[in-house]
Protein backbone atom coordinates (compact mmCIF):
# COMPACT_ATOMS: atom_id res chain seq x y z
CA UNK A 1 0.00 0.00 0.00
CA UNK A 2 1.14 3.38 -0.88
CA UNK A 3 2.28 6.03 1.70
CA UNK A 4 -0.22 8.80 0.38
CA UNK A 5 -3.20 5.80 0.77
CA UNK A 6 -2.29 4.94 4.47
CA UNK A 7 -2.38 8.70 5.27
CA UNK A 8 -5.91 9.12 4.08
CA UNK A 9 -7.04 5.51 5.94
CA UNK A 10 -5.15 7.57 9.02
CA UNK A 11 -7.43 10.51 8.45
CA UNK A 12 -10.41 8.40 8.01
CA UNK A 13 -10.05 6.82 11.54
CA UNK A 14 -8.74 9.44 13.13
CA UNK A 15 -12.41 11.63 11.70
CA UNK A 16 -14.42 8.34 13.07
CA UNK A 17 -12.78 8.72 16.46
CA UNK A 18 -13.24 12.61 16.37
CA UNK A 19 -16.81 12.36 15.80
CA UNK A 20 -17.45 9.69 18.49
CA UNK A 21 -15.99 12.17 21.07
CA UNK A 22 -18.89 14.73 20.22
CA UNK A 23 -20.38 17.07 23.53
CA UNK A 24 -23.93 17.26 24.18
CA UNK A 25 -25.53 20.61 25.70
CA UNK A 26 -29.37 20.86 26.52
CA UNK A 27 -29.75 24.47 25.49
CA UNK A 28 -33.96 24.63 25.84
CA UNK A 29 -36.87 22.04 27.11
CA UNK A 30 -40.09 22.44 25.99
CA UNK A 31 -43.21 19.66 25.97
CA UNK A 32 -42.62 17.20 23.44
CA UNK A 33 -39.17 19.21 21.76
CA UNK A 34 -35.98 20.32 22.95
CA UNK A 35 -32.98 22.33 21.71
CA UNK A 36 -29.53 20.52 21.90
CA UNK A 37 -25.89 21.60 20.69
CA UNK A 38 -24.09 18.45 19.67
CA UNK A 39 -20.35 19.67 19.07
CA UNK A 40 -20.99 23.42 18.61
CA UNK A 41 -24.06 22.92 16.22
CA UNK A 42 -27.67 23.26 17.16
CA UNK A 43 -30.54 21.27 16.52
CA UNK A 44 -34.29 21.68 17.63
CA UNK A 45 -35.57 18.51 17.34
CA UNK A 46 -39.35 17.01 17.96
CA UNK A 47 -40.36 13.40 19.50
CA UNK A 48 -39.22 10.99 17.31
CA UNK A 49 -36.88 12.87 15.57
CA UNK A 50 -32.81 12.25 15.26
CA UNK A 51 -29.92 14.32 14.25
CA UNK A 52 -27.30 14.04 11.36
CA UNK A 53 -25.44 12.42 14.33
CA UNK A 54 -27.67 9.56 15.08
CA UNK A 55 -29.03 11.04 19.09
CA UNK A 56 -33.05 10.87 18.99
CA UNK A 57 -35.12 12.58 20.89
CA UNK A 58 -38.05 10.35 23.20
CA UNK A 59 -39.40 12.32 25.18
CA UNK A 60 -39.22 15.97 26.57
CA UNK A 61 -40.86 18.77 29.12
CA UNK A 62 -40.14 21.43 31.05
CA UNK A 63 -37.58 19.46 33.01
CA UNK A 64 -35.54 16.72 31.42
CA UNK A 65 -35.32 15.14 28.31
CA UNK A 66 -34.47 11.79 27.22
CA UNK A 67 -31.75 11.29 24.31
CA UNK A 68 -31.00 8.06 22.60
CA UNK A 69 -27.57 7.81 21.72
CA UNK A 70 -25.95 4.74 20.25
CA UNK A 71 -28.61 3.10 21.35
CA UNK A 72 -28.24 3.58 24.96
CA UNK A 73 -31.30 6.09 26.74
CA UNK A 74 -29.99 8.60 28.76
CA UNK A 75 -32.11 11.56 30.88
CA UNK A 76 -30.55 15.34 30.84
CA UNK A 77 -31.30 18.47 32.49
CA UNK A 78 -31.13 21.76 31.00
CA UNK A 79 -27.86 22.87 31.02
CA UNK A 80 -26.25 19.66 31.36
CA UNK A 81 -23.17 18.64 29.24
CA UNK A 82 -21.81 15.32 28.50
CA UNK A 83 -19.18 13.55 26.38
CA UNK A 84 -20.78 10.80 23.54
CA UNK A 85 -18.38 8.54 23.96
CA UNK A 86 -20.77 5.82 24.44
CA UNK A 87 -18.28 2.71 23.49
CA UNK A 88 -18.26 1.73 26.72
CA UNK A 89 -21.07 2.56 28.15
CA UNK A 90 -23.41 -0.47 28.74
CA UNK A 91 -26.56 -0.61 27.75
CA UNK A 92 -29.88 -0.53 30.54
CA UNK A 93 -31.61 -4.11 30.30
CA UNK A 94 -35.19 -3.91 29.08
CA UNK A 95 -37.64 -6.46 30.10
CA UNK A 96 -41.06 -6.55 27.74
CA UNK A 97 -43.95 -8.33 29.34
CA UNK A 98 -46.85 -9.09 26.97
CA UNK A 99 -50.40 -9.45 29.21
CA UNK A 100 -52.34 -12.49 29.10
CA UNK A 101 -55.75 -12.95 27.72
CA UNK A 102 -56.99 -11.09 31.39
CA UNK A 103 -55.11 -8.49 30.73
CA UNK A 104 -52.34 -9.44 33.49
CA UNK A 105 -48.85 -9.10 33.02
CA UNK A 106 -46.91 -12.34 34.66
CA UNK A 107 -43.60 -12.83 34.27
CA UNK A 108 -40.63 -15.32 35.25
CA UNK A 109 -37.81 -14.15 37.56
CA UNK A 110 -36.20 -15.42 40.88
CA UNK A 111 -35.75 -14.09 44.60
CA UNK A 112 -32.56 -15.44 46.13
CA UNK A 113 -31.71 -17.14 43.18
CA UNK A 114 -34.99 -19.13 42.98
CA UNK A 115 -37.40 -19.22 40.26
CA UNK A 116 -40.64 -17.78 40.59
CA UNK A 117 -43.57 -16.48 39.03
CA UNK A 118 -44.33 -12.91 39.68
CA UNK A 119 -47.28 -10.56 38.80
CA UNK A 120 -46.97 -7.50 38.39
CA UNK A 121 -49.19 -5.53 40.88
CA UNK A 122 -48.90 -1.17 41.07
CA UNK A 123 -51.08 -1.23 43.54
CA UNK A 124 -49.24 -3.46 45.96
CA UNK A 125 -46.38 -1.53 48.17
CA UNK A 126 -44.13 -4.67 48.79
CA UNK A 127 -43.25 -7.63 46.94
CA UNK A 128 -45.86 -10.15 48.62
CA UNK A 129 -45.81 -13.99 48.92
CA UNK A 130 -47.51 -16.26 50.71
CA UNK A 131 -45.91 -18.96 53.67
CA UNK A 132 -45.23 -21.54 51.46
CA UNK A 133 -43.66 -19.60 48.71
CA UNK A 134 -41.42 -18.43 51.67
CA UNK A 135 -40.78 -21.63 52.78
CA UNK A 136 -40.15 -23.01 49.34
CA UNK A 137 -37.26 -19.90 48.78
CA UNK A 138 -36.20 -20.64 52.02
CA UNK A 139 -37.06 -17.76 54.15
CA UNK A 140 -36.95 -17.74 57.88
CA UNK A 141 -39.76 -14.94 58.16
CA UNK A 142 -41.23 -16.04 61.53
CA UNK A 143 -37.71 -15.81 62.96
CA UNK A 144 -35.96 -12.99 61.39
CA UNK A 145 -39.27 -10.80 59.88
CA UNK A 146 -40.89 -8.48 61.29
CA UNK A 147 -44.56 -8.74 62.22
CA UNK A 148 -47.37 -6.20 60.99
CA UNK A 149 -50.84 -6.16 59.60
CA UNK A 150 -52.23 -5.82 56.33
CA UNK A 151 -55.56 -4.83 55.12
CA UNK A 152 -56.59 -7.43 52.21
CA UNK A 153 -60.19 -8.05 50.75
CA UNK A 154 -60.51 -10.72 53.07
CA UNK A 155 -59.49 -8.43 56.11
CA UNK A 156 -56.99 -7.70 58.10
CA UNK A 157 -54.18 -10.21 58.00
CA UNK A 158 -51.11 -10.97 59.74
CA UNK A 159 -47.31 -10.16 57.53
CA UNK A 160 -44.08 -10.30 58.03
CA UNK A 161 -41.45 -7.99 56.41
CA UNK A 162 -38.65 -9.20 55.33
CA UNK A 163 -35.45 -8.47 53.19
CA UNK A 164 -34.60 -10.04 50.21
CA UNK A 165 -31.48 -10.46 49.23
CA UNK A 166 -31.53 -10.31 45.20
CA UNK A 167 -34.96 -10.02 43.37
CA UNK A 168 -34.03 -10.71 39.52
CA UNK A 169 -36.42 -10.15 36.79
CA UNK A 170 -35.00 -10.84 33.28
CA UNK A 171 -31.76 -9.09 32.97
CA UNK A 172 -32.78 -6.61 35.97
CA UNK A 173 -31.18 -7.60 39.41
CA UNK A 174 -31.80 -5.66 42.58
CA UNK A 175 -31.00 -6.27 45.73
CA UNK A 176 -31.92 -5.79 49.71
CA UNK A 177 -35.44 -5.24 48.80
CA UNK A 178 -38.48 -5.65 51.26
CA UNK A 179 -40.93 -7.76 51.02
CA UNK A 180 -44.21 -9.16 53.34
CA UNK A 181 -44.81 -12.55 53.79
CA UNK A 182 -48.29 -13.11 54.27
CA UNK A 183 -49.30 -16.10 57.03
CA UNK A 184 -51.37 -17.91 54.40
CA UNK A 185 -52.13 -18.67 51.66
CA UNK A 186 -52.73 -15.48 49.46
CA UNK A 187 -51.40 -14.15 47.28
CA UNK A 188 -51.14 -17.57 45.28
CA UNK A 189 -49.14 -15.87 42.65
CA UNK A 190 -46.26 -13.67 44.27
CA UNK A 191 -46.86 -9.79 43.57
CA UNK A 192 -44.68 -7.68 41.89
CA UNK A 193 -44.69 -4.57 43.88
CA UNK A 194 -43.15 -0.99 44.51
CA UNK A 195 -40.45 -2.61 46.70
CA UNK A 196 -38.75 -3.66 43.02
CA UNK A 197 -41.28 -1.73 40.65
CA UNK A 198 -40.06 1.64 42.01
CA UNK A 199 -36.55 1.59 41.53
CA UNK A 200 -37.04 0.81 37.79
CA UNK A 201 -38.78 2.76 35.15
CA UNK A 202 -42.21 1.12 33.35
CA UNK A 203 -43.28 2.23 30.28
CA UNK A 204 -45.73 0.96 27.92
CA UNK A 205 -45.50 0.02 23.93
CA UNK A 206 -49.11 -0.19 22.84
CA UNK A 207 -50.40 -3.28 25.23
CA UNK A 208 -46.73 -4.46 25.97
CA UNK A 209 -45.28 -3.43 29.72
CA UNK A 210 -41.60 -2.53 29.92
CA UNK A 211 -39.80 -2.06 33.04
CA UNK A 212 -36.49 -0.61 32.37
CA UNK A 213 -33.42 -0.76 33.99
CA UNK A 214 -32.55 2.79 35.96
């Protein structure tokens, strides 16, 4: 290969490598658009749309937006700057969950690295189980949980709350989360609840449900 060929290969890569080190300002937020300076040039850009420089715009208001860059969602406030470099940046995990013909959205996961069935359930403040999913995961809630009440449509009814190591869903893994064991039988299907549901983000697609990782 000629010397005058490697030079412009040189130039080539070194542009690539130039362009992946872009900055990102959020210069104005407004519902549904937001104004952005990607390497000294400005763009006002609308849901849905995307810049010369591949970064899309999902969602905006008066306080954040959210880019995608790269592939990988990211939140800004106005005002904040960042580097692009996004090669090494992992991705969030995304886990879909289709409903069933109820409408219900169940989904496969594991609490201290046993499988279970979960449901998701907004409404419910702590994972919940009942004694014998406990006792199948291995749970000493009588002995190290602590005791409480719970209203349920059946009444009040005696819980325990206890902390769970790891609670995995998919891809997501959290860990020390609460959760009430209920001294009976109900739930029969362990809940999803705000102990996990809250420290991930849920959106919907149409009738699809997906929690995304934070």
């Amino acid at each position: 290969m000629s010397r005058p060929a490697c030079i412009i290969i040189l130039a080539v890569v070194i542009g690539i490598t130039v362009q992946a080190a872009d900055n990102i300002t959020i210069l104005g937020l407004f519902r549904d658009k937001a104004v952005i300076e990607i390497d000294g040039r400005r763009h006002t850009l609308s849901v849905g749309e995307e810049t010369d420089d591949g970064v899309r715009l999902l969602s905006a208001d008066s306080e954040s937006a959210v880019l995608e860059i790269g592939g990988v969602e990211r939140t800004f406030r106005l005002g904040e700057r960042i580097s692009a470099t996004f090669n090494a940046v992992k991705s969030r995990h995304v886990v879909p969950i289709a409903p069933d013909e109820q409408g219900m959205y169940y989904v496969n996961g594991s609490i201290n690295n046993f499988q279970v069935r979960f449901v998701v359930d907004t409404g419910a403040t702590l994972i919940s189980m009942n004694r014998h999913h406990a006792r199948r995961i291995g749970l000493e809630y009588r002995l190290e949980g602590r005791k409480a009440t719970s209203s349920t449509a059946s009444g009040i009814a005696p819980i325990y709350i206890v902390t769970l190591d790891k609670v995995r869903v998919g891809d997501i893994e959290l860990r020390d989360i609460q959760a009430a064991v209920h001294d009976g039988d109900f739930p029969q299907t362990i809940l999803l609840g705000n102990s996990f549901l809250g420290q991930v983000s849920l959106q919907r697609e149409g009738k699809l449900l997906e929690l995304h990782q934070r």
